[in-house]
Protein backbone atom coordinates (compact mmCIF):
# COMPACT_ATOMS: atom_id res chain seq x y z
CA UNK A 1 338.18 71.69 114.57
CA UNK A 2 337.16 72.00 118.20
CA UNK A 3 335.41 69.07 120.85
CA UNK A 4 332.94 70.37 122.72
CA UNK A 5 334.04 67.07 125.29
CA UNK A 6 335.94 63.71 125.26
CA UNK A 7 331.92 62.44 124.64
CA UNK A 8 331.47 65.16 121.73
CA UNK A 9 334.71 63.00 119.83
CA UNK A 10 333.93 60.01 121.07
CA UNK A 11 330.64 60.08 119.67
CA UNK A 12 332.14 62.06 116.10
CA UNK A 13 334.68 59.39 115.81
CA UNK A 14 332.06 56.55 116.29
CA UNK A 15 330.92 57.94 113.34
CA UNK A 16 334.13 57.13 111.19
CA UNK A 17 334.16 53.88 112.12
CA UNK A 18 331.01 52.42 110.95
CA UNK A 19 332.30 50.34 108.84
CA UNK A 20 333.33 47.94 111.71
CA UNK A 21 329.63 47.89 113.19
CA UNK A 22 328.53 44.51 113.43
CA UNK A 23 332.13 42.99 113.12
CA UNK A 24 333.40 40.87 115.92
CA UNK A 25 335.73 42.95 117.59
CA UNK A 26 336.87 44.80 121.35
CA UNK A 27 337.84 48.52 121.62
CA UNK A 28 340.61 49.07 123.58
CA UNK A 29 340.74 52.60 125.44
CA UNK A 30 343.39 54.15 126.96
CA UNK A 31 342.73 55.18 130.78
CA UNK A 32 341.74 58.20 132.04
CA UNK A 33 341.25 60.47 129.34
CA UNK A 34 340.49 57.73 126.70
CA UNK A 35 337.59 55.79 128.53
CA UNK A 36 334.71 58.65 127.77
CA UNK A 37 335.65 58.41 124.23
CA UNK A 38 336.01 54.54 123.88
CA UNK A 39 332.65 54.15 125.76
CA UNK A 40 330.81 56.17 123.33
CA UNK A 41 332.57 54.26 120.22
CA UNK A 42 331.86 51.17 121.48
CA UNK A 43 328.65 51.59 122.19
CA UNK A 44 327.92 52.88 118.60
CA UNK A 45 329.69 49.79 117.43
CA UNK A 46 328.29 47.60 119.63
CA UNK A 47 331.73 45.77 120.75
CA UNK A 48 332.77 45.14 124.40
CA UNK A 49 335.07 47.79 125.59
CA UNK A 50 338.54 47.09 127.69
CA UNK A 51 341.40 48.93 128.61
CA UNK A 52 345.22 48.98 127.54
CA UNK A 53 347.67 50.55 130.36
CA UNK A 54 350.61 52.52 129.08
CA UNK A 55 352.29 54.69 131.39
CA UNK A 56 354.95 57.29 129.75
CA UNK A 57 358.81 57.62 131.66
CA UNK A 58 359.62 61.09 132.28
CA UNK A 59 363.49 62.66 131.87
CA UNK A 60 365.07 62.34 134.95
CA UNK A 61 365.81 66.18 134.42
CA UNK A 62 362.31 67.05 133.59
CA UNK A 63 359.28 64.30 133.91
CA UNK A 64 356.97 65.76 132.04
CA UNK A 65 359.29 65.26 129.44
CA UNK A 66 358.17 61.65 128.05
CA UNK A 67 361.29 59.60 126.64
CA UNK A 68 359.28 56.03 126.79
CA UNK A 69 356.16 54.03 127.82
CA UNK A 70 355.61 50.84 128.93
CA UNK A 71 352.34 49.12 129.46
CA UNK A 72 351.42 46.75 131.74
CA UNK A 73 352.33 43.43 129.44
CA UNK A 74 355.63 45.24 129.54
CA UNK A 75 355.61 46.49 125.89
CA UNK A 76 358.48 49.63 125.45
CA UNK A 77 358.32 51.97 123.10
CA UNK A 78 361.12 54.81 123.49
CA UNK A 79 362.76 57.84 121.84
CA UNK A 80 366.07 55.83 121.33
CA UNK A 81 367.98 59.05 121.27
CA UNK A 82 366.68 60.67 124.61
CA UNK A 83 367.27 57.25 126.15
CA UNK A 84 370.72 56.81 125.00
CA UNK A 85 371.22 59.86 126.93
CA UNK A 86 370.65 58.71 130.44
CA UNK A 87 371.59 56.50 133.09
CA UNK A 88 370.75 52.86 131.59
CA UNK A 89 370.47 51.72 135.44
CA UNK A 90 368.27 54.58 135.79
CA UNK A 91 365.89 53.87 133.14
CA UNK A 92 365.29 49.97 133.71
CA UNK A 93 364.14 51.15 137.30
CA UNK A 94 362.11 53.52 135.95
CA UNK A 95 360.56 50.89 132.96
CA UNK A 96 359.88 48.84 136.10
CA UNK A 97 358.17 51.21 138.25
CA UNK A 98 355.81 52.09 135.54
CA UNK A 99 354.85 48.61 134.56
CA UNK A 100 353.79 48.04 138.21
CA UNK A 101 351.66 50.90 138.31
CA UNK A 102 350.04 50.41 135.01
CA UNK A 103 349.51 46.93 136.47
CA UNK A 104 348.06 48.40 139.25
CA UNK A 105 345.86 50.34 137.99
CA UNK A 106 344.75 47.72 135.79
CA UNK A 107 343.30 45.74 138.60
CA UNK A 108 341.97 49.17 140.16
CA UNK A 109 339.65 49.51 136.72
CA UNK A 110 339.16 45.88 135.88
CA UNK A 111 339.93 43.49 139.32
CA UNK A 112 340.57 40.26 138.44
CA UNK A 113 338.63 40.33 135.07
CA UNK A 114 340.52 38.27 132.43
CA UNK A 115 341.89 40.27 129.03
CA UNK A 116 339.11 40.42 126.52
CA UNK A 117 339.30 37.64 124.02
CA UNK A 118 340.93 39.02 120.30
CA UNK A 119 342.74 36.81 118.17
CA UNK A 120 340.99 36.48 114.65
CA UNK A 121 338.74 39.67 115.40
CA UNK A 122 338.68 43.67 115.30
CA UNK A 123 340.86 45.54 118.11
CA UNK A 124 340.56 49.30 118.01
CA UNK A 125 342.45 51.04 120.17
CA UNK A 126 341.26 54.49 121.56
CA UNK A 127 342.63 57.39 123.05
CA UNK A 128 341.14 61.51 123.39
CA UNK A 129 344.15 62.63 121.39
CA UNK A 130 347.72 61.94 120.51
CA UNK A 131 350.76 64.45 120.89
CA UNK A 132 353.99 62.81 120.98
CA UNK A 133 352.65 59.44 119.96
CA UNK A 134 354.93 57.27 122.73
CA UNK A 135 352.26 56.14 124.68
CA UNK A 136 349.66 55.00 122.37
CA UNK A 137 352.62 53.34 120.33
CA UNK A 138 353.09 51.29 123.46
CA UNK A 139 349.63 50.68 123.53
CA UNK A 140 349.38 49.30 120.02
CA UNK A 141 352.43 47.34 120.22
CA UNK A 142 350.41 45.23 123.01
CA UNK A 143 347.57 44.82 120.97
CA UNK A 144 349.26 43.90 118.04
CA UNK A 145 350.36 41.25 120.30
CA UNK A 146 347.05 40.37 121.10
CA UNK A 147 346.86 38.53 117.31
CA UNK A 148 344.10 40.56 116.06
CA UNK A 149 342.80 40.18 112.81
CA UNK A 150 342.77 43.88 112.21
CA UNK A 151 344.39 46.61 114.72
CA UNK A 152 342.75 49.94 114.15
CA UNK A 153 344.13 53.12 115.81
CA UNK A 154 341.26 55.54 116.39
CA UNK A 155 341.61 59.05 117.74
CA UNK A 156 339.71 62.35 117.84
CA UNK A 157 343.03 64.25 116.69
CA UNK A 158 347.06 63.73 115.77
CA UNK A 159 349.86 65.87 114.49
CA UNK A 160 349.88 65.33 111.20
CA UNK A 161 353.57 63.64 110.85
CA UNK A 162 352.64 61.32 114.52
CA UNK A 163 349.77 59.96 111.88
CA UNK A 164 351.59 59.79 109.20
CA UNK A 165 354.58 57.67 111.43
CA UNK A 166 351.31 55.92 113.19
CA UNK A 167 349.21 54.42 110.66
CA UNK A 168 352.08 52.50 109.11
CA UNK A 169 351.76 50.43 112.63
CA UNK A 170 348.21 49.61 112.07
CA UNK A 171 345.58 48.08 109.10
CA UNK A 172 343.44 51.40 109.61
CA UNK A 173 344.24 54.85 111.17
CA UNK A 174 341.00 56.85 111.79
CA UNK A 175 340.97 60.59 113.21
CA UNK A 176 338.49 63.19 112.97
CA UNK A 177 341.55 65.50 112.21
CA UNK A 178 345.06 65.36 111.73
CA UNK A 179 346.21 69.02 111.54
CA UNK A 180 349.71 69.79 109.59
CA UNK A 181 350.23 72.61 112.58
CA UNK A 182 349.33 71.30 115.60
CA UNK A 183 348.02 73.30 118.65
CA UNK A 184 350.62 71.54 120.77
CA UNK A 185 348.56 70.08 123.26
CA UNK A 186 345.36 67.81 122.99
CA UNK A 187 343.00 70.09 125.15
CA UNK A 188 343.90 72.45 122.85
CA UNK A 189 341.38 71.40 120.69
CA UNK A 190 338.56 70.19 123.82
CA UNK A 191 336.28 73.15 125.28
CA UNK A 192 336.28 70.85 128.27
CA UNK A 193 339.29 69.10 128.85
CA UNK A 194 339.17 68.51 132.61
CA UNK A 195 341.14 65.29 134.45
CA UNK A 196 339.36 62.26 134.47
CA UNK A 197 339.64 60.77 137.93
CA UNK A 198 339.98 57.06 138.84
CA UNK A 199 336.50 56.74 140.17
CA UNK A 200 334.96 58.35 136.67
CA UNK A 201 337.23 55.17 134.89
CA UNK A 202 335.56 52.67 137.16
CA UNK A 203 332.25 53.89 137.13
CA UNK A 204 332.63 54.25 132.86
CA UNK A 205 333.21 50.45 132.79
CA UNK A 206 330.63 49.76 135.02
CA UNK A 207 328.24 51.37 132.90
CA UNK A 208 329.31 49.14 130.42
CA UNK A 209 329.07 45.92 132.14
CA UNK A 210 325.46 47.22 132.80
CA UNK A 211 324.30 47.77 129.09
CA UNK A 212 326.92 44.58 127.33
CA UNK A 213 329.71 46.55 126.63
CA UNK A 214 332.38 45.03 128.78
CA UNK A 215 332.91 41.04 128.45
């Protein structure tokens, strides 16, 4: 299983969710990588598209290391046992740094532009891939918080044990695969899995405002 882009699974996980075409819903994607593919499914679905902010907290020995994430609403989801392990002082500065900046960057994407509306509909929230699973669990908390009707998790590919530990957080996990031995890293499985930049977010969403897809 191989992507030839984040477009490529966008559009091939679009196609696993057409049972929620026509529903009254909002796709939530997660920013950078995420946007490409949740502009694609929500254009095949024909929902507005937003965003959900979740920024992962690094070890303080090694931050590429993700013990937690925290999105901008300030939902937390954490490795309890690598957090237990450092300084608690350390941490809640940390929790709070993050929050601002996924805050931040919320307003770079979206300015002012109020939440789209979700109680009693469809949120499915988007991402190009999954590894650890911290981040997007933050993610979901928040929309689960939201009051949907349904909370879908979509993705173009999961370890098979994060979707397994996943899906019993949503109504519906969808991936285009979920391989028992995973690669180890998402772009793993892209041919082109190059850094989307701030300005590719903002013009994404602007695209959608253009053709309905944003509210």
């Amino acid at each position: 299983m191989r992507f030839k882009d984040r477009e490529d699974a966008g559009r091939r996980l679009a196609s696993l969710l057409q049972a929620y075409q026509g529903k009254q819903g909002v796709v939530y994607a997660l920013p950078r990588g995420g946007v490409p593919v949740g502009v694609e499914v929500a254009h095949a679905l024909n929902m507005p598209l937003d965003l959900i902010i979740a920024r992962k907290i690094g070890h303080p020995d090694n931050p590429e290391y993700a013990i937690a994430a925290v999105t901008e609403d300030g939902e937390l989801a954490t490795n309890p046992q690598e957090v237990e392990g450092v300084d608690h002082a350390w941490f809640r500065q940390a929790v709070a740094v993050q929050q601002r900046e996924a805050q931040q960057r919320h307003k770079r994407y979206l300015g002012n532009r109020a939440a789209a509306a979700i109680a009693g509909r469809v949120a499915i929230v988007v991402d190009d891939g999954i590894a650890t699973g911290l981040t997007i669990t933050a993610a979901v908390m928040q929309a689960r918080r939201r009051n949907p009707a349904r909370l879908v998790l979509a993705v173009p590919v999961a370890p098979r044990d994060t979707a397994d530990r996943l899906s019993r957080m949503v109504d519906d996990f969808v991936a285009v695969g979920t391989p028992e031995y995973f690669l180890g890293a998402v772009g793993a499985y892209y041919d082109d899995f190059r850094q989307v930049t701030d300005e590719e977010v903002v013009e994404l969403l602007a695209g959608g405002r253009a053709t309905g897809t944003v509210t």
